[in-house]
Protein backbone atom coordinates (compact mmCIF):
# COMPACT_ATOMS: atom_id res chain seq x y z
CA UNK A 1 211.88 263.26 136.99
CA UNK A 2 213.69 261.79 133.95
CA UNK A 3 212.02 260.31 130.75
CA UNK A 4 213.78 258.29 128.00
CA UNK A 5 211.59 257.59 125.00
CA UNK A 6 213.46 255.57 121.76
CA UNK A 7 211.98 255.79 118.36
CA UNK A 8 212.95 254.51 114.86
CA UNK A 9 211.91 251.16 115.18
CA UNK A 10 210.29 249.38 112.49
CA UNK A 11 210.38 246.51 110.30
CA UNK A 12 213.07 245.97 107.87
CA UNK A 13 214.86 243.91 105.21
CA UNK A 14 218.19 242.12 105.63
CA UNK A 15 220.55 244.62 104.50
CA UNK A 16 218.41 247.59 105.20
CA UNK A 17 219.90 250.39 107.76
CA UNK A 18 217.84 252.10 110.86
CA UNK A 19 218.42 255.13 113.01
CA UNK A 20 217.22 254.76 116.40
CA UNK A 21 217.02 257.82 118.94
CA UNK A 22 216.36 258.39 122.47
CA UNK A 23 215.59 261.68 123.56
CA UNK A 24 215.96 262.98 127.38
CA UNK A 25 213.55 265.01 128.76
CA UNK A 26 212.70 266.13 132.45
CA UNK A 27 214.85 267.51 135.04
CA UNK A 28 218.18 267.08 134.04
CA UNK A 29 221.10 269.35 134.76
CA UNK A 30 223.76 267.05 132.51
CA UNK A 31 224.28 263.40 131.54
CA UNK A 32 226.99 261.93 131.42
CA UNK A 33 227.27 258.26 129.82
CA UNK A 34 224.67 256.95 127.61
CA UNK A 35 223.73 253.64 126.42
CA UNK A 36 222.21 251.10 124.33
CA UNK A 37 221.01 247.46 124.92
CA UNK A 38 218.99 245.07 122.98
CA UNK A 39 216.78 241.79 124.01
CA UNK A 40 215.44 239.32 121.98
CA UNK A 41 212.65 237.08 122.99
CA UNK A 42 213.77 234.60 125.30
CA UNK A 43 217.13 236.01 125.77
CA UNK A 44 218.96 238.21 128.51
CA UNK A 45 219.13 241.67 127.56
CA UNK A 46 223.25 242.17 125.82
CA UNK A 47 225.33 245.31 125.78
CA UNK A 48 225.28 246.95 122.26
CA UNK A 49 227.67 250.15 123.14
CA UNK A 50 227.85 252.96 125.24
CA UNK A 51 228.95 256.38 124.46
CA UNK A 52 230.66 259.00 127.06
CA UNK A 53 229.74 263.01 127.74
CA UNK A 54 232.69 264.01 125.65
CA UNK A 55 230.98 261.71 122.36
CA UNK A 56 233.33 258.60 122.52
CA UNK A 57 231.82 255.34 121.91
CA UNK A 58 232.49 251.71 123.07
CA UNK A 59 230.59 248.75 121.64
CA UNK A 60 230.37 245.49 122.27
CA UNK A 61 232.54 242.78 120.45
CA UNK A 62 229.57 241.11 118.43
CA UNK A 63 228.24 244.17 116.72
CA UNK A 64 231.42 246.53 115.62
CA UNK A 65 231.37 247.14 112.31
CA UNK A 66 228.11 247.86 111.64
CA UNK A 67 226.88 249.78 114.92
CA UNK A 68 227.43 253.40 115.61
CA UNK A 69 226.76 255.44 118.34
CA UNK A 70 226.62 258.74 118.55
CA UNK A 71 224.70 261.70 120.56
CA UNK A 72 223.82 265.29 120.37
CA UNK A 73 224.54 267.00 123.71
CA UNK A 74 221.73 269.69 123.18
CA UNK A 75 219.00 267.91 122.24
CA UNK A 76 220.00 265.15 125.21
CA UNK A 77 219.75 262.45 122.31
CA UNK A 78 221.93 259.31 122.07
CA UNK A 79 221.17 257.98 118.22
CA UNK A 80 222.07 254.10 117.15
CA UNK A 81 222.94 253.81 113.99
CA UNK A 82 222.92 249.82 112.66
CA UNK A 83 223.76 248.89 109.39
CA UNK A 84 223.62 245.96 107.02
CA UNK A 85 220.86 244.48 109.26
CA UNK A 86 220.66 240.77 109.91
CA UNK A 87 217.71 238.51 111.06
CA UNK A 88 219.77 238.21 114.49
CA UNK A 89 219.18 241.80 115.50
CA UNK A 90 215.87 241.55 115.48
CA UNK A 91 215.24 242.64 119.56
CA UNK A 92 213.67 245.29 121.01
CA UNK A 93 216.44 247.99 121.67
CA UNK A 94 216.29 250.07 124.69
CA UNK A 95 218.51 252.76 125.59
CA UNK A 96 219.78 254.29 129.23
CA UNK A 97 221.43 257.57 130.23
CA UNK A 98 223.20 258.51 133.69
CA UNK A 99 221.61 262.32 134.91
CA UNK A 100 222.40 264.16 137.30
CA UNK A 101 219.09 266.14 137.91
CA UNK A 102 220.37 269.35 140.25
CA UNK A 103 223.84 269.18 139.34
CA UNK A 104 227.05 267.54 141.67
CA UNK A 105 228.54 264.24 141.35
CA UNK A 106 225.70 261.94 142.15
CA UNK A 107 223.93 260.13 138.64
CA UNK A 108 220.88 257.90 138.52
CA UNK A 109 220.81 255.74 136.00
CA UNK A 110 217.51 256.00 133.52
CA UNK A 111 215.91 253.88 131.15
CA UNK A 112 213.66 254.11 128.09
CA UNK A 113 210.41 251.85 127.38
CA UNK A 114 212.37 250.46 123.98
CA UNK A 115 211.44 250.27 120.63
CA UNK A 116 210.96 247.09 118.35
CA UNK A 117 213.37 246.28 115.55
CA UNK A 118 212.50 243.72 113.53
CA UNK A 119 213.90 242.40 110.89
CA UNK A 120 212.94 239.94 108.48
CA UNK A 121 214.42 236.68 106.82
């Protein structure tokens, strides 16, 4: 019903900058909070932020500063913005979204397929 798909990935320097997206598609009648997460090999996948319907973000302790979240209601894209990149963010970063398909209260909760950031030492 609902498709996630992330993009932007790549390889990069230490100190380089990415934009990620993740673009909705499929039936969806609004979303309200949207998310990103990251997993490294051989590591549980971690919070990076989340940002609400209304566009205000929370992130998680370890990356403030150089993470920023942000989303454009009408294309039903949730960007990540990261910054002064470090060897330790290299994960593949995957991002969620909460839709409500044919309107009401009820929200399933959606995931992209992720997209590799790497970047190197």
């Amino acid at each position: 019903q609902v498709q996630l798909v992330e993009s932007g990935g790549g390889l990069v320097q230490p100190g380089g900058s990415l934009r990620l997206s993740c673009a909705a598609s499929g039936k969806i009648f609004s979303i309200n909070t949207m998310g990103w997460y990251r997993q490294a090999p051989g590591k549980e996948r971690e919070l990076v932020g989340t940002i609400s319907s209304g566009g205000t973000p929370n992130y998680a302790d370890s990356v403030k500063g150089r993470f920023t979240i942000s989303r454009d209601n009408g294309k039903n894209t949730v960007y990540l913005e990261i910054y002064s990149l470090k060897p330790e963010d290299t994960a593949v970063y995957y991002c969620n979204a909460d839709v409500s398909s044919y309107g009401g209260s009820y929200y399933y909760q959606y995931w992209g397929q992720g997209t590799q950031v790497t970047v190197s030492s």
